[in-house]
C-alpha atoms as a PDB file:
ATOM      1  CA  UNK A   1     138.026 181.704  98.134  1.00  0.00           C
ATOM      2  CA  UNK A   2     140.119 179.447 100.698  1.00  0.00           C
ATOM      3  CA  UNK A   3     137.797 176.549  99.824  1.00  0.00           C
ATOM      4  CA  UNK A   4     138.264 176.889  95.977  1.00  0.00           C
ATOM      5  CA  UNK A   5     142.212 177.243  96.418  1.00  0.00           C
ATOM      6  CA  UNK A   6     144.751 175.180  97.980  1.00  0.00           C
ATOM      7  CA  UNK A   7     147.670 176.703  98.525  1.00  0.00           C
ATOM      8  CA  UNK A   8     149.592 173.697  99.576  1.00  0.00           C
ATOM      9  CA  UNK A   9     148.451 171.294  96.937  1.00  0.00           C
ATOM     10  CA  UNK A  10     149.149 174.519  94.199  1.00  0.00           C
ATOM     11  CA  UNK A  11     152.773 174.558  95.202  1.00  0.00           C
ATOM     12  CA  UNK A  12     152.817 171.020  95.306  1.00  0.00           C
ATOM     13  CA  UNK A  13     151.492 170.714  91.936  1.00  0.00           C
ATOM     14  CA  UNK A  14     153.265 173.439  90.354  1.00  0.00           C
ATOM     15  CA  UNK A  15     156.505 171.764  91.400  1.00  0.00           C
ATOM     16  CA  UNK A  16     155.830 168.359  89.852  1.00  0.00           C
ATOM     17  CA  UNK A  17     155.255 170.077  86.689  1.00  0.00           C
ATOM     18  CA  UNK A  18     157.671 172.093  86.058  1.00  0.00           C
ATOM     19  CA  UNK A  19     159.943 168.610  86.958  1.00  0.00           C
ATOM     20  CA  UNK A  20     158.168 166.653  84.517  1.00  0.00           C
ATOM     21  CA  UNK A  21     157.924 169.595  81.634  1.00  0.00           C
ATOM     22  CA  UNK A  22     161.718 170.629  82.252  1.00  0.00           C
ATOM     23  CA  UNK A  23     161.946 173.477  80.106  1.00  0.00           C
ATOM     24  CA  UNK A  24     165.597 173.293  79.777  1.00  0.00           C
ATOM     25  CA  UNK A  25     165.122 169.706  78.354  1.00  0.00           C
ATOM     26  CA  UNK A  26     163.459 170.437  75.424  1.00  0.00           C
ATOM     27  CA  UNK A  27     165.507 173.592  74.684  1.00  0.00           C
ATOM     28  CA  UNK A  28     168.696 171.905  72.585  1.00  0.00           C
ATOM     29  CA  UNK A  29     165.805 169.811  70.791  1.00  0.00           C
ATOM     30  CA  UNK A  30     163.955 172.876  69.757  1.00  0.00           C
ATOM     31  CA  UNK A  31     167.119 174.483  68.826  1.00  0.00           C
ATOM     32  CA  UNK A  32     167.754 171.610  66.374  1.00  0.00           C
ATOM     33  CA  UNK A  33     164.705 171.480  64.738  1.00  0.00           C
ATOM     34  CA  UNK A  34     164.522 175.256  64.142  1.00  0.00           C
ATOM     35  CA  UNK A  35     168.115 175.586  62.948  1.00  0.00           C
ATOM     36  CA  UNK A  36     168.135 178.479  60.753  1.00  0.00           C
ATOM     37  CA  UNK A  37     164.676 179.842  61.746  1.00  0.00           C
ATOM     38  CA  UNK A  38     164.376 183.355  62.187  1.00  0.00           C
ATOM     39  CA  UNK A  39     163.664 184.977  65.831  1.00  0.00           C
ATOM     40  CA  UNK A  40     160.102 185.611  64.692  1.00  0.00           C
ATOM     41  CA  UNK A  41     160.094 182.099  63.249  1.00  0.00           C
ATOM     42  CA  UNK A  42     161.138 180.338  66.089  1.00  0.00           C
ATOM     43  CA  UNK A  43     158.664 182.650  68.543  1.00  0.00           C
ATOM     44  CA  UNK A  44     155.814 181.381  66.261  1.00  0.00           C
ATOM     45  CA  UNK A  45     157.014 177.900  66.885  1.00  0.00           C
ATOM     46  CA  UNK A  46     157.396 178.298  70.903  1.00  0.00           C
ATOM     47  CA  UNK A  47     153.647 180.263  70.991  1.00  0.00           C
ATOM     48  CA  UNK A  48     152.342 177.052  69.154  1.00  0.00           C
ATOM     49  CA  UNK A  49     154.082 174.341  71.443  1.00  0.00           C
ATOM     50  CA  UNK A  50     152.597 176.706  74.042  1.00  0.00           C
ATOM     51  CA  UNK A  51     149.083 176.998  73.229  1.00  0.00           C
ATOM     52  CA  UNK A  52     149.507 172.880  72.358  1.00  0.00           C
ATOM     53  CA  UNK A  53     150.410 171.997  75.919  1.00  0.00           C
ATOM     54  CA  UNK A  54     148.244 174.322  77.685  1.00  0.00           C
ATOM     55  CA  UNK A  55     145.335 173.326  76.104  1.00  0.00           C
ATOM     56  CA  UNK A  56     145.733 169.921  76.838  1.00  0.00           C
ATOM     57  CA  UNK A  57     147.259 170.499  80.382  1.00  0.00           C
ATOM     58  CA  UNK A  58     144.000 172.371  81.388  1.00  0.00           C
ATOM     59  CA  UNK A  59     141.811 169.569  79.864  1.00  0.00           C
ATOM     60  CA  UNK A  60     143.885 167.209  82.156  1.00  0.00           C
ATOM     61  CA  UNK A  61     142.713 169.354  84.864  1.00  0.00           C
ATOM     62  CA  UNK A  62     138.969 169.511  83.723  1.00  0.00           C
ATOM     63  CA  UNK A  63     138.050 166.177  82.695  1.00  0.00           C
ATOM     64  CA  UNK A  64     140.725 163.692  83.162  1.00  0.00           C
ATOM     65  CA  UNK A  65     139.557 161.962  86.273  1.00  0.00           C
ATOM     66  CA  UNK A  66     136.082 161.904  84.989  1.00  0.00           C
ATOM     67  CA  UNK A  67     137.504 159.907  82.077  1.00  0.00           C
ATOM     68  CA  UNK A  68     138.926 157.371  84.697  1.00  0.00           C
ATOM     69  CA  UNK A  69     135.390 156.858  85.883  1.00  0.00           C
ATOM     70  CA  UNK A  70     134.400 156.012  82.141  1.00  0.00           C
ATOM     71  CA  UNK A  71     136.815 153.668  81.778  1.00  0.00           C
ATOM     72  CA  UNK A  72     135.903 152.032  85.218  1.00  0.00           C
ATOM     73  CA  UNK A  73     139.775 152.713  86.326  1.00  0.00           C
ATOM     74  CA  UNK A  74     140.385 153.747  90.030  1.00  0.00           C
ATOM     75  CA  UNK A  75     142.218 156.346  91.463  1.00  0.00           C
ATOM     76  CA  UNK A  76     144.679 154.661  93.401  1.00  0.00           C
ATOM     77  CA  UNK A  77     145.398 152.118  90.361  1.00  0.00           C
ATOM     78  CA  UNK A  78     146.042 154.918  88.521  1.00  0.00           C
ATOM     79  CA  UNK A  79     147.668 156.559  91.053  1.00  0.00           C
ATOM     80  CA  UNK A  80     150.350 153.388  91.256  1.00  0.00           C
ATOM     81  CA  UNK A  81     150.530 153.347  86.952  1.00  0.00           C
ATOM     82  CA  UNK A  82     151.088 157.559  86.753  1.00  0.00           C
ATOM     83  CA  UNK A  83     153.809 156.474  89.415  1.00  0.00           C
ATOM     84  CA  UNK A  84     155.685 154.158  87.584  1.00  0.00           C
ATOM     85  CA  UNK A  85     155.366 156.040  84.743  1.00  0.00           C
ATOM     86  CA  UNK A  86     156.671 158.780  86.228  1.00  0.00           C
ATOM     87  CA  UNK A  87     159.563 156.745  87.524  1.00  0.00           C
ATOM     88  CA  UNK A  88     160.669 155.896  84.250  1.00  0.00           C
ATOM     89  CA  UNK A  89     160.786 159.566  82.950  1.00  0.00           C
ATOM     90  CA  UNK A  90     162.951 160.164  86.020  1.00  0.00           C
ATOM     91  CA  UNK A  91     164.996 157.907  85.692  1.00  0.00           C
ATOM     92  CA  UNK A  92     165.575 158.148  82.103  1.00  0.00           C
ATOM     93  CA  UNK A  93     166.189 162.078  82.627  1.00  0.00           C
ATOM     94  CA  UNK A  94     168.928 161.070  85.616  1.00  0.00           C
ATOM     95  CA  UNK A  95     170.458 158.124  83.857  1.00  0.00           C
ATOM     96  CA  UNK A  96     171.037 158.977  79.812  1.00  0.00           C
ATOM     97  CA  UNK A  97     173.115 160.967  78.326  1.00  0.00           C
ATOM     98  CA  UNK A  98     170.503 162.338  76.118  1.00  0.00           C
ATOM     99  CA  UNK A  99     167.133 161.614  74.642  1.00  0.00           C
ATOM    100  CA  UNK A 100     165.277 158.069  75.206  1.00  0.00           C
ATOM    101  CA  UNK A 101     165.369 156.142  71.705  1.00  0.00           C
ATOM    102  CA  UNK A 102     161.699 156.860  71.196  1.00  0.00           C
ATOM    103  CA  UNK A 103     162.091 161.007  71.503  1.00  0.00           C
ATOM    104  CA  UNK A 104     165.519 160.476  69.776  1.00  0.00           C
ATOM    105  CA  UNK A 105     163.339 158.682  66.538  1.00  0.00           C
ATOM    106  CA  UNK A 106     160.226 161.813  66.928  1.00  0.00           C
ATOM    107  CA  UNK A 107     162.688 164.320  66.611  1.00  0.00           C
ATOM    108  CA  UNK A 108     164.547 162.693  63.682  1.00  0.00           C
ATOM    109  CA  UNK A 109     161.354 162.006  61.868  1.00  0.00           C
ATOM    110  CA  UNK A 110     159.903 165.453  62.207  1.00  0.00           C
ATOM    111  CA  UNK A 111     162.979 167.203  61.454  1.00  0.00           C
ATOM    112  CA  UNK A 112     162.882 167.477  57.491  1.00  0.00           C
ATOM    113  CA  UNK A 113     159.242 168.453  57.956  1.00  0.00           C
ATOM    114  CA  UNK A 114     161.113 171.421  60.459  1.00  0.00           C
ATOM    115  CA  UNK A 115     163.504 172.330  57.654  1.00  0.00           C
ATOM    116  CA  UNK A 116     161.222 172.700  55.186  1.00  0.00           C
ATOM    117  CA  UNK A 117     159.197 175.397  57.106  1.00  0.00           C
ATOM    118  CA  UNK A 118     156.627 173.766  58.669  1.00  0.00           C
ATOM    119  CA  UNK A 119     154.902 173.691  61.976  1.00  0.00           C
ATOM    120  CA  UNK A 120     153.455 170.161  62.587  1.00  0.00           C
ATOM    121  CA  UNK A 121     156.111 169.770  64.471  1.00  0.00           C
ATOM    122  CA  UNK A 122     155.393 172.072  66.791  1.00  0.00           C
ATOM    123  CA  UNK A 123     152.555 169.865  68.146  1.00  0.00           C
ATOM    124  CA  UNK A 124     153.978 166.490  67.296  1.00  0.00           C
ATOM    125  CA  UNK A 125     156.436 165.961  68.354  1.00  0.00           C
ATOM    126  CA  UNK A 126     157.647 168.825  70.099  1.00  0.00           C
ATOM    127  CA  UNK A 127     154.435 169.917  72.304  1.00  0.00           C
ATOM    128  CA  UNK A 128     152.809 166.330  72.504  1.00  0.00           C
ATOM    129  CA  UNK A 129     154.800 163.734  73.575  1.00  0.00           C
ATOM    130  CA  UNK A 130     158.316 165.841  74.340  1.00  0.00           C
ATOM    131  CA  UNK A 131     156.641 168.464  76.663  1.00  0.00           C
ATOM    132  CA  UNK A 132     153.900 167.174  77.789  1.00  0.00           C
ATOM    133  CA  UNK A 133     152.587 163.486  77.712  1.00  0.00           C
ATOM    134  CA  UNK A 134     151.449 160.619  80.095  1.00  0.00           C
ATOM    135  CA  UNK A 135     153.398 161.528  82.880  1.00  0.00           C
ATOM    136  CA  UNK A 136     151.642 165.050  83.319  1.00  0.00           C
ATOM    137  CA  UNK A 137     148.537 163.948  82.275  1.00  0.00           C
ATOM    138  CA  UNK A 138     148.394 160.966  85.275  1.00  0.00           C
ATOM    139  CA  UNK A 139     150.053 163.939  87.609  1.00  0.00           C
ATOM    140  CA  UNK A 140     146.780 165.923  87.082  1.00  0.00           C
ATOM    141  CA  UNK A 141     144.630 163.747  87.624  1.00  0.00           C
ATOM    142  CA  UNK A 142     146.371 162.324  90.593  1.00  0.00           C
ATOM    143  CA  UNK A 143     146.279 165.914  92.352  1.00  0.00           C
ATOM    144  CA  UNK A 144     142.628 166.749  90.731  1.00  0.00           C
ATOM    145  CA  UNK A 145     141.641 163.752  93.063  1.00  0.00           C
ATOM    146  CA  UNK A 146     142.690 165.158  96.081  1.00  0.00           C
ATOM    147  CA  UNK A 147     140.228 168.907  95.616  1.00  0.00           C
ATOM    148  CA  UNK A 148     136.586 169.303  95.139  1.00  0.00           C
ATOM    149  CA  UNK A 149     135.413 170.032  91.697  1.00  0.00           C
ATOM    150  CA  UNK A 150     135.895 173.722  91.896  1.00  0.00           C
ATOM    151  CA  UNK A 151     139.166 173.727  93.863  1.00  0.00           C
ATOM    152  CA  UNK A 152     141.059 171.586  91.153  1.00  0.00           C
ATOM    153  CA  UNK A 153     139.915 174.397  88.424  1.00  0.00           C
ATOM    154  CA  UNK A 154     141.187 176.970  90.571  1.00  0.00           C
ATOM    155  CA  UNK A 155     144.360 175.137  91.980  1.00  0.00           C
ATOM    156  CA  UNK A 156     145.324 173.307  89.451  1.00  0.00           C
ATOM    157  CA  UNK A 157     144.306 175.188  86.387  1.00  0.00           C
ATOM    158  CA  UNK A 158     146.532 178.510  87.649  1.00  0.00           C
ATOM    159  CA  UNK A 159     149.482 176.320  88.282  1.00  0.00           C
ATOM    160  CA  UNK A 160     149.257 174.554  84.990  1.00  0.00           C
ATOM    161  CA  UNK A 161     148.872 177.926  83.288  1.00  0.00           C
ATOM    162  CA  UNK A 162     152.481 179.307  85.019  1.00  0.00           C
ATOM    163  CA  UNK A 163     153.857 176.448  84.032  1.00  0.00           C
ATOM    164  CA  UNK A 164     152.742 176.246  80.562  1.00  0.00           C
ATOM    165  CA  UNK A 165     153.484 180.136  80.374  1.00  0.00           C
ATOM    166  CA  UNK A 166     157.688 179.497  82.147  1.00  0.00           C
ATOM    167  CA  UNK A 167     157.715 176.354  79.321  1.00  0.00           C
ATOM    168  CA  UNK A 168     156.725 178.999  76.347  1.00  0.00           C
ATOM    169  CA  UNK A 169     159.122 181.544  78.194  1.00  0.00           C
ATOM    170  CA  UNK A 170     162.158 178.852  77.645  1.00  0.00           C
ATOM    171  CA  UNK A 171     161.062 177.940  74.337  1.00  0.00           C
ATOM    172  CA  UNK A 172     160.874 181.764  73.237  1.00  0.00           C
ATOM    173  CA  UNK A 173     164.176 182.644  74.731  1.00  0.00           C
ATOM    174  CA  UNK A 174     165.733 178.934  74.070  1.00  0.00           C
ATOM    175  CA  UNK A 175     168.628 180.215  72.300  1.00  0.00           C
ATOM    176  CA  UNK A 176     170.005 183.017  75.393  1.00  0.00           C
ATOM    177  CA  UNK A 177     169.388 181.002  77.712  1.00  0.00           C
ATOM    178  CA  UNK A 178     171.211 177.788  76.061  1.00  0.00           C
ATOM    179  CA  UNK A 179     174.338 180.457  75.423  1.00  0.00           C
ATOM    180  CA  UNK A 180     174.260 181.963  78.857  1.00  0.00           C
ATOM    181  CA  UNK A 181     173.890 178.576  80.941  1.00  0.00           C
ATOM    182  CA  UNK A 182     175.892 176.229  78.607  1.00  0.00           C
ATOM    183  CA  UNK A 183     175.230 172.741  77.707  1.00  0.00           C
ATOM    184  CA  UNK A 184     177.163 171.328  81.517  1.00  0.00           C
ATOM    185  CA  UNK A 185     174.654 173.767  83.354  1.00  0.00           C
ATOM    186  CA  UNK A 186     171.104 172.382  81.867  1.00  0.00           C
ATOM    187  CA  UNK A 187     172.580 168.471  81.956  1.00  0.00           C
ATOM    188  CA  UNK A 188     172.913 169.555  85.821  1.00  0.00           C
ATOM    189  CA  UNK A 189     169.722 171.432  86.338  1.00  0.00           C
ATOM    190  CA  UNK A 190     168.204 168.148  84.341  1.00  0.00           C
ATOM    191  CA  UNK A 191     169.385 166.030  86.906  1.00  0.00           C
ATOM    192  CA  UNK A 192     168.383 167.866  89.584  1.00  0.00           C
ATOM    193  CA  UNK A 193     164.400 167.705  88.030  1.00  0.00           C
ATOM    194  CA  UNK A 194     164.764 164.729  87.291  1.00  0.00           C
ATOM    195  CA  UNK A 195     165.759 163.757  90.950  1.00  0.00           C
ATOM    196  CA  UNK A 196     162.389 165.603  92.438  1.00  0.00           C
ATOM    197  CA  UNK A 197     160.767 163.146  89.441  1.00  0.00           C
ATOM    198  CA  UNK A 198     161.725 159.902  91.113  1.00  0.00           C
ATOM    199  CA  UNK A 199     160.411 161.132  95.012  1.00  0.00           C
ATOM    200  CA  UNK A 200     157.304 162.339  93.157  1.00  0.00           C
ATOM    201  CA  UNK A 201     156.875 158.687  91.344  1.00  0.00           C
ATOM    202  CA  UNK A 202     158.298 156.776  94.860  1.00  0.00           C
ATOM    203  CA  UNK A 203     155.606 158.972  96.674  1.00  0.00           C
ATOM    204  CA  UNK A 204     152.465 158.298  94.029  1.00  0.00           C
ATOM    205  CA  UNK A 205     153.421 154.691  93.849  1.00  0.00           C
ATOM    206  CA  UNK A 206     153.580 153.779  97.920  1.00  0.00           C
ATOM    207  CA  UNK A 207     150.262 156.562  98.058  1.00  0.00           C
ATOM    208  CA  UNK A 208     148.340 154.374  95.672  1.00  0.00           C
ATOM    209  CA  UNK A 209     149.579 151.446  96.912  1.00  0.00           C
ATOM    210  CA  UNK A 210     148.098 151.806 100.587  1.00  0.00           C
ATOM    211  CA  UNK A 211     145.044 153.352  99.269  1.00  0.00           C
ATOM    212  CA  UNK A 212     144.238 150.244  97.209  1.00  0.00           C
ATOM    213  CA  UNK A 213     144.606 148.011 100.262  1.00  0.00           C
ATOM    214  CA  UNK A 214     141.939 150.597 101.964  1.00  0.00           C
ATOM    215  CA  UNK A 215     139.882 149.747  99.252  1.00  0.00           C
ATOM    216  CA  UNK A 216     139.942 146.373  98.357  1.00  0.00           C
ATOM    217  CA  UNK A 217     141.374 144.898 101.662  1.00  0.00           C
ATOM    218  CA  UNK A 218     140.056 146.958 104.298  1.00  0.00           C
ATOM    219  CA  UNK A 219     140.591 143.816 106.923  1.00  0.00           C
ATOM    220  CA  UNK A 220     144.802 144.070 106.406  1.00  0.00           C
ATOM    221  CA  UNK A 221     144.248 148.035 107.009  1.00  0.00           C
ATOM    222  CA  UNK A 222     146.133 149.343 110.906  1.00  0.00           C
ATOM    223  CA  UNK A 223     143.590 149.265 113.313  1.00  0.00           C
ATOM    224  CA  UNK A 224     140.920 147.190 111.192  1.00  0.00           C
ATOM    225  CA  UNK A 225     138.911 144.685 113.576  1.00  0.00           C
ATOM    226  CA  UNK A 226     139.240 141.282 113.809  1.00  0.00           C
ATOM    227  CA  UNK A 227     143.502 141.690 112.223  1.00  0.00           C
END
């Protein structure tokens, strides 16, 4: 079982994406959208936005760095673009006072198709891009890089399940906890995530960056012959 489960990697992993989901983040968004939903209602909502982003999380996990390999893409070149990508999520998260312009326009599109009872929004926008989207999707396949086939089911898989099942937690039970912590508490617990963001993006970035030198300049590598 050690050889099918990293424990380092798994807390590694499980750290990153519970940074780059945020539950808190998405809470006064989903609050919007379902104002004057029902408990039930707004349950049904959170188990769909659930079921949304686990789904694709764990296909992230299964196949996403084979689908690098179709598209001829290597993994430190993707490695350097999840990076930056990540970097800007961060960084929007530390910097604005609220939503980037482009979540700010999903969530006003979709919310007369919210008030009128329906759940497409559930998925779009609220589960794919708000919660999850290419920053977790490059994130998995970074890590699923670094395990064997089997391992990055394992490792990756149960971490992306806890934190798929602590984002439909949040969602569920978005309107105690927004009460109990306050609107100053998750702008500071936002800030915080999005801090760990930016080291995760700095780290992927200068990662990727030496291991495409390994691979396409092995002569400027330390200790190379002939330097």
């Amino acid at each position: 079982m050690t050889e099918l489960f990293d424990q380092a990697v798994f807390f590694k992993f499980l750290a990153a994406a519970l940074a780059i989901f945020n539950p808190l983040y998405n809470i006064p968004i989903f609050l919007n959208m379902t104002a004057g939903y029902s408990r039930s209602e707004r349950r049904r909502v959170a188990a769909v936005v659930t079921i949304s982003v686990t789904v694709i999380a764990l296909a992230a996990v299964a196949v996403g760095e084979e689908i690098l390999s179709v598209f001829g893409i290597d993994v430190p070149s993707f490695r350097i673009a999840g990076g930056l990508i990540i970097f800007g999520i961060g960084m929007s998260m530390l910097n604005a006072e609220d939503r980037a312009p482009g979540d700010q326009a999903a969530v006003a599109a979709s919310t007369g198709a919210a008030q009128d009872g329906k759940l497409s929004f559930a998925v779009v926008p609220l589960a794919i891009p708000l919660t999850i989207g290419p920053g977790m999707i490059a994130t998995t396949i970074v890590f699923s890089h670094q395990l064997s086939d089997g391992a990055e089911i394992v490792t990756l898989g149960s971490a992306a399940l806890i934190a798929c099942a602590i984002v439909g937690l949040g969602l569920a039970f978005a309107d105690q906890i927004s009460r109990m912590l306050g609107a100053t508490a998750i702008n500071v617990i936002t800030r915080i995530m999005a801090i760990l963001l930016v080291a995760v993006s700095i780290e992927m970035v200068t990662t990727g960056v030496f291991h495409a030198i390994d691979a396409h300049y092995p002569q400027l590598a330390p200790g190379s012959a002939g330097g």
